[in-house]
N, C-alpha and C. Protein backbone atom coordinates (compact mmCIF):
# COMPACT_ATOMS: atom_id res chain seq x y z
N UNK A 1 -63.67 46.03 121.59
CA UNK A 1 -62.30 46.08 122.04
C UNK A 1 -61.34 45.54 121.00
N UNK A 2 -61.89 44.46 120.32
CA UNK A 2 -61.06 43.73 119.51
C UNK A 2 -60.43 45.14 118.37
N UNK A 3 -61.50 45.75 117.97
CA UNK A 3 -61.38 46.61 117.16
C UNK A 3 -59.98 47.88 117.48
N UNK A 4 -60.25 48.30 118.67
CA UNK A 4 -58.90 49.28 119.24
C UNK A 4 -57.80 48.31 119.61
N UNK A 5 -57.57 47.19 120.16
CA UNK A 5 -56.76 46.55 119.99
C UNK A 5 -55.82 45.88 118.71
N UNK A 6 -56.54 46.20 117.76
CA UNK A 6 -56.19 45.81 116.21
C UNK A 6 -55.53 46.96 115.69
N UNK A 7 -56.19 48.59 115.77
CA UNK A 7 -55.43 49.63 115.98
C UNK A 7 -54.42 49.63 116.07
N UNK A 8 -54.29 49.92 117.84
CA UNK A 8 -53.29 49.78 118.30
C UNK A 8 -52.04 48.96 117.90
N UNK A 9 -52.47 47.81 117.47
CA UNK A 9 -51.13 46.98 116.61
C UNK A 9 -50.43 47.35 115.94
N UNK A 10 -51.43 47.71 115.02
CA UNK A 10 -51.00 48.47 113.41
C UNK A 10 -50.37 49.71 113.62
N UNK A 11 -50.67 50.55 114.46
CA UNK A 11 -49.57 51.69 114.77
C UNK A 11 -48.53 51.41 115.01
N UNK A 12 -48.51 50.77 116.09
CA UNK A 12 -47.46 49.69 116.51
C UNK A 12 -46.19 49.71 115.42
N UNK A 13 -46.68 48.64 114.68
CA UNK A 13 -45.91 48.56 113.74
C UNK A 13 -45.54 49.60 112.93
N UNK A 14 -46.37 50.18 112.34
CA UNK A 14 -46.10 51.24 111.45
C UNK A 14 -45.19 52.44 111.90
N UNK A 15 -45.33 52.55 113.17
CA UNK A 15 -43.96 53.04 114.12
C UNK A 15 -42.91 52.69 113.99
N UNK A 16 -42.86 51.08 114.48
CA UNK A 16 -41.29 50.07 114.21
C UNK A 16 -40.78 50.89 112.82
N UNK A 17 -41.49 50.49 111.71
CA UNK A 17 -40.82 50.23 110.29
C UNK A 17 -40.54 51.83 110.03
N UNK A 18 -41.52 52.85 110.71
CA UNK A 18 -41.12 54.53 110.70
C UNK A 18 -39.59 54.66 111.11
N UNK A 19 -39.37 53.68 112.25
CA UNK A 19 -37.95 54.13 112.42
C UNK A 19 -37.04 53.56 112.44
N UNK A 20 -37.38 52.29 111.70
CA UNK A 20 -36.31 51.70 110.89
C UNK A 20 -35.89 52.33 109.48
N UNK A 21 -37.03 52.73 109.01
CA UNK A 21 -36.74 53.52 107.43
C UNK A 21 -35.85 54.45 108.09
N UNK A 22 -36.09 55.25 109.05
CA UNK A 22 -35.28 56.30 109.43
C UNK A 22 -33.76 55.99 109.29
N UNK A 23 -33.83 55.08 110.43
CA UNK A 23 -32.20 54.79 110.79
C UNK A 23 -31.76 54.01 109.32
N UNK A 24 -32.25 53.33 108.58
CA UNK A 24 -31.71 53.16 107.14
C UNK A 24 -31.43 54.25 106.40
N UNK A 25 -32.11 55.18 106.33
CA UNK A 25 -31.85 56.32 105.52
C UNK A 25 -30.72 56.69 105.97
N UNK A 26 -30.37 57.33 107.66
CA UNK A 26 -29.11 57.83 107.71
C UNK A 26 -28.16 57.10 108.02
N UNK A 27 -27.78 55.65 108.03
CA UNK A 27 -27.09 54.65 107.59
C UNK A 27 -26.65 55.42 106.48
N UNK A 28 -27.45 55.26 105.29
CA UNK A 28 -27.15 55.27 103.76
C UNK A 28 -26.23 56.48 103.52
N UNK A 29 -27.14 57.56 104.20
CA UNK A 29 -26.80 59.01 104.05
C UNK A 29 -25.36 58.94 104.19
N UNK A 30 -24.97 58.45 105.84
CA UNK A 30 -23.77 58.20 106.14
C UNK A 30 -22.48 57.43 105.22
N UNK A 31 -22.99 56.69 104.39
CA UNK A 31 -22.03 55.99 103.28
C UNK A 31 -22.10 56.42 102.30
N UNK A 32 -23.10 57.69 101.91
CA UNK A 32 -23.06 58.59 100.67
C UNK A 32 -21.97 59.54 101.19
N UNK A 33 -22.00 60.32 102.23
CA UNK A 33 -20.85 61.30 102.13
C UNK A 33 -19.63 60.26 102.52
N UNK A 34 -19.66 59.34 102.65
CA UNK A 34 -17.59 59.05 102.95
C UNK A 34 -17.58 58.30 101.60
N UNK A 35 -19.03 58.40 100.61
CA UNK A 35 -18.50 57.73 99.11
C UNK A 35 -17.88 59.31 98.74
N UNK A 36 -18.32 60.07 98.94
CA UNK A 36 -18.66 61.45 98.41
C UNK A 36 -16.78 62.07 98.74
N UNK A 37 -16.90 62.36 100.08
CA UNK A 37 -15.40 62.70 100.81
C UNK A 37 -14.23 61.48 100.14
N UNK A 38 -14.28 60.38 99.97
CA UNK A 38 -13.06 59.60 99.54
C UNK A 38 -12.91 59.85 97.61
N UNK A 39 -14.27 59.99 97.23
CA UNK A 39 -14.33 60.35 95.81
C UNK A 39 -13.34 61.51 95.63
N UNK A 40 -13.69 62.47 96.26
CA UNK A 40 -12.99 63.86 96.33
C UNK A 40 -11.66 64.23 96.63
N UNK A 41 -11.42 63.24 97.80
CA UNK A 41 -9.64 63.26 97.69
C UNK A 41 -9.17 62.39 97.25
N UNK A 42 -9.78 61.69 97.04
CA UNK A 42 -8.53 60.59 96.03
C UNK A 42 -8.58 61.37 94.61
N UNK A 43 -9.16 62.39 94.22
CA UNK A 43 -9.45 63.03 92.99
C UNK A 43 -7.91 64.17 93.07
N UNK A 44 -8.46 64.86 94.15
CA UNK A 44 -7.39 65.99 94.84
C UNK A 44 -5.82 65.60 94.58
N UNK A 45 -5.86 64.07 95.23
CA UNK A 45 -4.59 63.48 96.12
C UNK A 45 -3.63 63.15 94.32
N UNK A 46 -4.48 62.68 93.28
CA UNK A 46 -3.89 62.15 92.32
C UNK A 46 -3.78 63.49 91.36
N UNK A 47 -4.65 64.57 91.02
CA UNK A 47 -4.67 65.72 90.86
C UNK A 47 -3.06 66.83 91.48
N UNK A 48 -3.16 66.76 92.38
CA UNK A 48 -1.45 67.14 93.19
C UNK A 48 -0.26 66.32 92.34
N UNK A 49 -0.18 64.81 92.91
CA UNK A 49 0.93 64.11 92.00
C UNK A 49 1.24 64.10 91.13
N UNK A 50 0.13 63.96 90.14
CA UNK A 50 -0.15 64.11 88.30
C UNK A 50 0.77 65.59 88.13
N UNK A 51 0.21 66.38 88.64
CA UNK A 51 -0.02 68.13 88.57
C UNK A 51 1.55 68.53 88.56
N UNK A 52 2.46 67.84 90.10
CA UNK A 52 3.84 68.04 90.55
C UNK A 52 4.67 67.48 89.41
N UNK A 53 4.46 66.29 89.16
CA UNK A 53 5.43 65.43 88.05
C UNK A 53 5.13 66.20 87.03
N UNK A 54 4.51 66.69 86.54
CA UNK A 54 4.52 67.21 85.33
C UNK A 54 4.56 68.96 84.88
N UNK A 55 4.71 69.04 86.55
CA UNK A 55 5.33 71.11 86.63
C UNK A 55 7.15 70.50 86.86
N UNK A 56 7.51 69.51 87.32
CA UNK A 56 8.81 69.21 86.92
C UNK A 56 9.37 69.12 85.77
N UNK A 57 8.02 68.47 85.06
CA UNK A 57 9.07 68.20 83.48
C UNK A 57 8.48 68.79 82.65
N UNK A 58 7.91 69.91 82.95
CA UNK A 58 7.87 71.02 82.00
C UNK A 58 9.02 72.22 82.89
N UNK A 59 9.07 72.21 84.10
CA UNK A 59 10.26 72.99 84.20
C UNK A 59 12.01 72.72 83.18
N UNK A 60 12.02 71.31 83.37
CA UNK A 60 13.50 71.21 82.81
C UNK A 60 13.22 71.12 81.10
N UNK A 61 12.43 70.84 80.63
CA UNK A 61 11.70 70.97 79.64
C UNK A 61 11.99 72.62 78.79
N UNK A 62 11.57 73.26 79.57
CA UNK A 62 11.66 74.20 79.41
C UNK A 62 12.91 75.29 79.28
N UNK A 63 13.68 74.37 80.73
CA UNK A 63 14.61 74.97 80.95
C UNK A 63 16.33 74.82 79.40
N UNK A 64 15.73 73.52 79.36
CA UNK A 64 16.71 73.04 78.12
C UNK A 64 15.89 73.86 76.58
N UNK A 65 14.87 74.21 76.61
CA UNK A 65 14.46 74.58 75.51
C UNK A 65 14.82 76.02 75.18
N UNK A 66 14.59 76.69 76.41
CA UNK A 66 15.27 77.82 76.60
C UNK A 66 16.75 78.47 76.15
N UNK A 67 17.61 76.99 76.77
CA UNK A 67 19.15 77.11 76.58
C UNK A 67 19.56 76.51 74.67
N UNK A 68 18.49 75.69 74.29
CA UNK A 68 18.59 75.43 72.42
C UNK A 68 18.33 76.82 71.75
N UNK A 69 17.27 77.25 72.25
CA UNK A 69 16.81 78.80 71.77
C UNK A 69 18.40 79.63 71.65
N UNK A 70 18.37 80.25 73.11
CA UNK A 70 19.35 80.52 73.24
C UNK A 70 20.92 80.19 72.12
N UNK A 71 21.36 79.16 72.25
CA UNK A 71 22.57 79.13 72.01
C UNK A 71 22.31 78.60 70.12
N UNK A 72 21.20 78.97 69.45
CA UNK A 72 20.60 78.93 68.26
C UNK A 72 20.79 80.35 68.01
N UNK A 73 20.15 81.42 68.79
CA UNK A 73 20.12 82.76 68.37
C UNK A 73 21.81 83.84 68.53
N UNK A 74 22.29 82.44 69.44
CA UNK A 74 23.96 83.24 69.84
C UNK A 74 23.65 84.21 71.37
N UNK A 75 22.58 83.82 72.35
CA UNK A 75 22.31 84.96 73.08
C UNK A 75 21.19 83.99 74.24
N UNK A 76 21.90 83.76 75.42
CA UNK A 76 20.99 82.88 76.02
C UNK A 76 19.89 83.83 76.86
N UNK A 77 20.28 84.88 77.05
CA UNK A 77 18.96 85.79 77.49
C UNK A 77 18.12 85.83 76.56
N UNK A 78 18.07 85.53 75.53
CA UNK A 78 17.32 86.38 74.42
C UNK A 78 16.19 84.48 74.60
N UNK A 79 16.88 83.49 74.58
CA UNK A 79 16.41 82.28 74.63
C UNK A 79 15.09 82.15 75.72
N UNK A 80 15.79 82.83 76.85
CA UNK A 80 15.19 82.67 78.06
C UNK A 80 14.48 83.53 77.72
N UNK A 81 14.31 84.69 77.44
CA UNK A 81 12.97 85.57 77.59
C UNK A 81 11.89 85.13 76.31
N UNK A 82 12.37 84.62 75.14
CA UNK A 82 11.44 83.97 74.48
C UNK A 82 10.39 82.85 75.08
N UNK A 83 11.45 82.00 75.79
CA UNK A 83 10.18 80.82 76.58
C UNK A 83 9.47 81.75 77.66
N UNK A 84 9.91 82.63 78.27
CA UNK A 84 8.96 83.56 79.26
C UNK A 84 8.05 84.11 78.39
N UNK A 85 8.31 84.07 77.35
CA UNK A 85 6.50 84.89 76.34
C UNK A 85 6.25 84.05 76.30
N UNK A 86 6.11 82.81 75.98
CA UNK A 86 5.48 81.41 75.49
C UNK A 86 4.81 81.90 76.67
N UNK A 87 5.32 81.76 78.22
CA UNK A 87 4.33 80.97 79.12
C UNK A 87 3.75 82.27 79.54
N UNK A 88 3.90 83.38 79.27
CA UNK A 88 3.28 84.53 79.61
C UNK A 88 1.72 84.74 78.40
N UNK A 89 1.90 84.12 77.31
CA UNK A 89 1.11 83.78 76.63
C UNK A 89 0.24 83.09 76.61
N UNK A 90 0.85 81.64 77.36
CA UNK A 90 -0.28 80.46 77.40
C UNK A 90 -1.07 81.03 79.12
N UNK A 91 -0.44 81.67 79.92
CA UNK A 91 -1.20 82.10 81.03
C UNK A 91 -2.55 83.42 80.21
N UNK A 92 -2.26 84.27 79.70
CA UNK A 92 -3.51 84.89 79.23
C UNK A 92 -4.32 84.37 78.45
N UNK A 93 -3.91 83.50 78.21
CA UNK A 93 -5.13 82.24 76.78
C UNK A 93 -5.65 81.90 77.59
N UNK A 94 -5.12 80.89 78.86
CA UNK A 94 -5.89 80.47 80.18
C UNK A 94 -6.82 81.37 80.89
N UNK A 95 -6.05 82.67 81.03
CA UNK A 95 -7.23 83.21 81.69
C UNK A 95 -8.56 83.60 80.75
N UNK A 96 -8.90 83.97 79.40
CA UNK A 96 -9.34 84.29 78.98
C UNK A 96 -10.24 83.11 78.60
N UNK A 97 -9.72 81.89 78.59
CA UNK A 97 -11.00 80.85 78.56
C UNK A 97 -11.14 80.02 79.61
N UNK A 98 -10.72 81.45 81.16
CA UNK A 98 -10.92 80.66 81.79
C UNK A 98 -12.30 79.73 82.44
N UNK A 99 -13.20 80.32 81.73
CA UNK A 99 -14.76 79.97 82.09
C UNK A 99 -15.12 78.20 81.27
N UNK A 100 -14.73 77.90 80.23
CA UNK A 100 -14.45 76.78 79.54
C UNK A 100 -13.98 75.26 80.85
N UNK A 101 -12.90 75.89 81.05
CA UNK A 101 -11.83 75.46 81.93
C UNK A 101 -13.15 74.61 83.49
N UNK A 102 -14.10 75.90 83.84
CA UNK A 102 -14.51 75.76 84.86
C UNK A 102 -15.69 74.99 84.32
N UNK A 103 -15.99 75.04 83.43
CA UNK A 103 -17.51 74.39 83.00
C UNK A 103 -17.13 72.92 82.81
N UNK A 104 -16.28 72.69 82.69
CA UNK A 104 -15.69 71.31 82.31
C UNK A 104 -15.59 70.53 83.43
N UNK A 105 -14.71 71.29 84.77
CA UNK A 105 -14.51 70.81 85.77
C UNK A 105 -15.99 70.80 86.49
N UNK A 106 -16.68 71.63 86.49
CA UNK A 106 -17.93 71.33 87.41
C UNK A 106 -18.66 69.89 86.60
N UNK A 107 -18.99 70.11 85.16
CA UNK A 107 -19.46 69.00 84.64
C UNK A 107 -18.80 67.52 85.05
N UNK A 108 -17.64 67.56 84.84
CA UNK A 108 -16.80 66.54 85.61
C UNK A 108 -17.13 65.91 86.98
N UNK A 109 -17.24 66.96 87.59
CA UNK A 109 -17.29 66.75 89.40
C UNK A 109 -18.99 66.38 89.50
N UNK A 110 -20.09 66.92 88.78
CA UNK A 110 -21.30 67.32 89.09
C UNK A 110 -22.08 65.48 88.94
N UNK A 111 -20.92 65.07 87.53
CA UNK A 111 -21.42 63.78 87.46
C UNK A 111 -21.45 62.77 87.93
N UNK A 112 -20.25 62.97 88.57
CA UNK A 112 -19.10 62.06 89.47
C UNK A 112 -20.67 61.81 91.25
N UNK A 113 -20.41 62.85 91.62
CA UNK A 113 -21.19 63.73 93.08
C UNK A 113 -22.97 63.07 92.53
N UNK A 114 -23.75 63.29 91.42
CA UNK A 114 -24.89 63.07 91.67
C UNK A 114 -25.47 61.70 90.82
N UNK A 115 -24.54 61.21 90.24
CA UNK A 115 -24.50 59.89 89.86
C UNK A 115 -24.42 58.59 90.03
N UNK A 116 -23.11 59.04 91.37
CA UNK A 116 -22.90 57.80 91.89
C UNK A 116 -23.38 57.36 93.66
């Protein structure tokens, strides 16, 4: 008897600690994705702000560079449609490397996501 009673213990236990590992694991799991989800928008959230402030001051940026052009050549249309090739330019450079662009950002994100 002693012998199945000694068994029996040891399962016992080895049960307990089965589902304690468990519930630790998805504990953990659980503080990997809200590391994971807060990583991601605070990435997003500063990504937007950064992104806005600086489509502002390349708008007026632009907009004054436009009007030097302009009133340099004697012809402020002629100003303005010059900075519209600039950015009609730098948009097909973009698209054309746009694969660069994406390899960077996944490398970025991939390290961020399985690193930490």
């Amino acid at each position: 008897m002693g012998l199945f009673e000694s068994i029996n213990e040891t399962s016992g236990k080895m049960t307990d600690a089965g589902e304690t590992y468990v519930k630790k694991s998805q504990e953990y799991l659980k503080l990997k994705v809200f590391q994971q989800i807060s990583v991601s928008i605070s990435f997003v959230t500063k990504a937007l702000v950064i992104g806005s402030l600086l489509l502002v001051a390349l708008f007026f940026m632009s907009f004054a560079l436009a009007l030097a052009i302009g009133e340099w050549l004697d012809n402020l249309a002629l100003g303005y449609l010059i900075i519209g090739v600039v950015f009609l330019l730098g948009c097909v450079i973009a698209y054309y490397k746009r694969h660069i662009i994406e390899r960077k950002i996944i490398k970025s994100l991939s390290s961020k996501f399985f690193n930490s």
